[in-house]
Protein backbone atom coordinates (compact mmCIF):
# COMPACT_ATOMS: atom_id res chain seq x y z
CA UNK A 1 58.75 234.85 121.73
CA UNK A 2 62.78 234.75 121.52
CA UNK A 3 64.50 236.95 123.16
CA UNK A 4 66.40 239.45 121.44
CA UNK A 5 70.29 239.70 121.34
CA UNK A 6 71.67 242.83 122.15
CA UNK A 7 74.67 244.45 120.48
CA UNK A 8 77.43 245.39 122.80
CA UNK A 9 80.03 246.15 120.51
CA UNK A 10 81.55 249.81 121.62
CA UNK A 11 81.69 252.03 118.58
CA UNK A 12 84.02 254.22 120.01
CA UNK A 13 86.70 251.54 120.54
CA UNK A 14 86.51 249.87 116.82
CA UNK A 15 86.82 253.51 115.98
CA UNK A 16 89.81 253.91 117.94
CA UNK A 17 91.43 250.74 116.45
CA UNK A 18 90.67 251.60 113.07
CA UNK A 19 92.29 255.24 113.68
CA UNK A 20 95.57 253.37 115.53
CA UNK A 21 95.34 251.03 112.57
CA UNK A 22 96.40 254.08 110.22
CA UNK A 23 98.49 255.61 113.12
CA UNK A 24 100.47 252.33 113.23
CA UNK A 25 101.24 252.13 109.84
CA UNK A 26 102.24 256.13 109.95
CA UNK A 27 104.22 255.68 112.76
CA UNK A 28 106.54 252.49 111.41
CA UNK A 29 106.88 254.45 108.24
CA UNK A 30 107.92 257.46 110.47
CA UNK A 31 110.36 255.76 112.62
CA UNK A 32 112.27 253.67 110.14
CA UNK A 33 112.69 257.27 107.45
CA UNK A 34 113.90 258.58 111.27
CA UNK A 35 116.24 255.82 111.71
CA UNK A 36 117.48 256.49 108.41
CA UNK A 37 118.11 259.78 109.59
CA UNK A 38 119.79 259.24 112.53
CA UNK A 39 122.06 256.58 110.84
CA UNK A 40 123.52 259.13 108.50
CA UNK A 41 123.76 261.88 110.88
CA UNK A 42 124.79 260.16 114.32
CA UNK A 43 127.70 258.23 115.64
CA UNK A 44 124.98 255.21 115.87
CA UNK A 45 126.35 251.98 117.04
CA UNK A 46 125.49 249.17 115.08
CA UNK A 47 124.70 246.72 117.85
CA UNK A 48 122.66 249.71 119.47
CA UNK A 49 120.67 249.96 115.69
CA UNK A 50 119.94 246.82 115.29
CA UNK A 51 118.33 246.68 118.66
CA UNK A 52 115.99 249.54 117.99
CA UNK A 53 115.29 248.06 114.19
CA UNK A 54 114.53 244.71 115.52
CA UNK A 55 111.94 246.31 118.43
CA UNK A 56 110.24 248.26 115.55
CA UNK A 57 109.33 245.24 113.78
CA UNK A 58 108.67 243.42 116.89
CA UNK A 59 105.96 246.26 117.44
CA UNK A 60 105.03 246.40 113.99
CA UNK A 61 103.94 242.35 114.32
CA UNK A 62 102.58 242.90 118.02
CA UNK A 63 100.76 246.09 116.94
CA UNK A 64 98.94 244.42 114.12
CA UNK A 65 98.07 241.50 115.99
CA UNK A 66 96.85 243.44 118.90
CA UNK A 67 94.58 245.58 116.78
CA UNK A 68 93.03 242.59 114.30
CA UNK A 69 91.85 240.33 117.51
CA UNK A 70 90.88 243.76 119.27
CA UNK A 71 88.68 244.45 116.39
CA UNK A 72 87.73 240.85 115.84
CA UNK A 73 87.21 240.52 119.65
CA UNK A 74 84.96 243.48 119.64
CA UNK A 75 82.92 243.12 116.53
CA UNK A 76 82.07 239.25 117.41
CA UNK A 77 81.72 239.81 120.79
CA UNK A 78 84.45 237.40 122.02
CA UNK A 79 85.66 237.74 125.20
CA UNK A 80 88.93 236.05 124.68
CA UNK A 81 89.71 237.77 121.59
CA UNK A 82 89.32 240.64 123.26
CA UNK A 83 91.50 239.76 126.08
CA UNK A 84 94.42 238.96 124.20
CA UNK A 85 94.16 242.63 122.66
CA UNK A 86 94.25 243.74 125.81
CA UNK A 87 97.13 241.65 127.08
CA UNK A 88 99.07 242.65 123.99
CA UNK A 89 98.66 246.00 124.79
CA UNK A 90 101.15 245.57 127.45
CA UNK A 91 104.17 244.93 125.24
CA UNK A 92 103.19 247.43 122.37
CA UNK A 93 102.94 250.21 125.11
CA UNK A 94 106.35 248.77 126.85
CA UNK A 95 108.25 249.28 123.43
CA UNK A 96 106.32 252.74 122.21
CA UNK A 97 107.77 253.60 126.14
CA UNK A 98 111.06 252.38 124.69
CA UNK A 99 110.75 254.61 122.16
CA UNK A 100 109.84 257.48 124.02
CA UNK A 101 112.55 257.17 126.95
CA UNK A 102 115.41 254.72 126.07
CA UNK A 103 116.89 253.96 122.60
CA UNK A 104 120.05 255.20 121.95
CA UNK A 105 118.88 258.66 119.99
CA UNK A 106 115.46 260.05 121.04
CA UNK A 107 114.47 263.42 118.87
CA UNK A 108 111.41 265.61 119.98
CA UNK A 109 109.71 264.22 116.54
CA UNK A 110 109.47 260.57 118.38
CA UNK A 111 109.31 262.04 121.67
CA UNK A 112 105.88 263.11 120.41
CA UNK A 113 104.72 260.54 118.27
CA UNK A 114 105.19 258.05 120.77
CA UNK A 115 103.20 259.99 123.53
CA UNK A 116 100.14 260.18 121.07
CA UNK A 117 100.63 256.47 120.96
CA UNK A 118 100.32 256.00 124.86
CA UNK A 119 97.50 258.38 124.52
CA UNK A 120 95.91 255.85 122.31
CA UNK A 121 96.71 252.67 124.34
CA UNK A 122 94.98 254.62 127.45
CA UNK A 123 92.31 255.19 125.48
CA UNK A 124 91.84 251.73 124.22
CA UNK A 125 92.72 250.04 127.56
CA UNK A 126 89.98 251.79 129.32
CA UNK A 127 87.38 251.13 126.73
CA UNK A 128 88.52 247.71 125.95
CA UNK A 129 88.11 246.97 129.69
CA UNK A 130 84.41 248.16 129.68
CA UNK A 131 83.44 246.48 126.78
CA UNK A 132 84.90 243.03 128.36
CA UNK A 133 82.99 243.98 131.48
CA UNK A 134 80.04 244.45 129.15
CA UNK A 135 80.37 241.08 127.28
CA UNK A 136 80.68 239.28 130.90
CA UNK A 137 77.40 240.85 132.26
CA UNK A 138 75.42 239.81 129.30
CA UNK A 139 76.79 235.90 129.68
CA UNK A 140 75.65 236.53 133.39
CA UNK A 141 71.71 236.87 133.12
């Protein structure tokens, strides 16, 4: 008799990429009306804006890479996959940090929409970890 596979996918972490999927996509939307904002409003200094524009689409591409081999990662069962999630995580939590702390002009509105996105990356770094730990016990026995 085979044995049977066992599925170690974590639900709650493709749940919590899906939801910072949607929470990406909000968020870039967000922050560039914001920027638009700020640019009208604000003595912003060009060199100082195009800075913070370039790091928003720098997250935007590390943000949707870092979710699609998270999910990817996890659904397969891929332990490299889901490594490189979790390395990418790094960066995307550097610049929502960036956001949060050091661009030129912070208002309360991203002050709080980039905490919920540290919240997230917590969130997903701790259960990304124990699936990975999961994936490497299973390859052990």
């Amino acid at each position: 008799m085979a044995p049977r596979s066992r599925q170690l996918s974590s639900a709650p972490l493709q749940i919590l990429l899906f939801l910072n999927g949607w929470y990406c996509a909000t968020y870039f939307l967000l922050e560039a009306f914001i920027f638009v904002y700020k640019v009208l409003l604000l003595p912003y200094p060009s060199a100082n804006l195009a800075l913070d524009v370039l790091l928003l689409f720098l997250y935007l591409g590390v943000e949707a890479t870092r979710i699609f081999f998270g999910s990817k990662g996890n659904l397969c069962q891929r332990k490299v996959l889901l490594s490189i999630s979790l390395a990418l995580t790094l960066p995307a939590a550097t610049m929502a940090a960036y956001y949060l702390l050091l661009q030129t002009y912070a208002l309360r509105l991203e002050a709080i929409l980039s905490a919920i996105l540290l919240v997230f990356y917590a969130a997903e770094l701790l259960l990304g970890i124990l699936t990975l730990v999961s994936f490497s016990s299973r390859d052990s026995y």
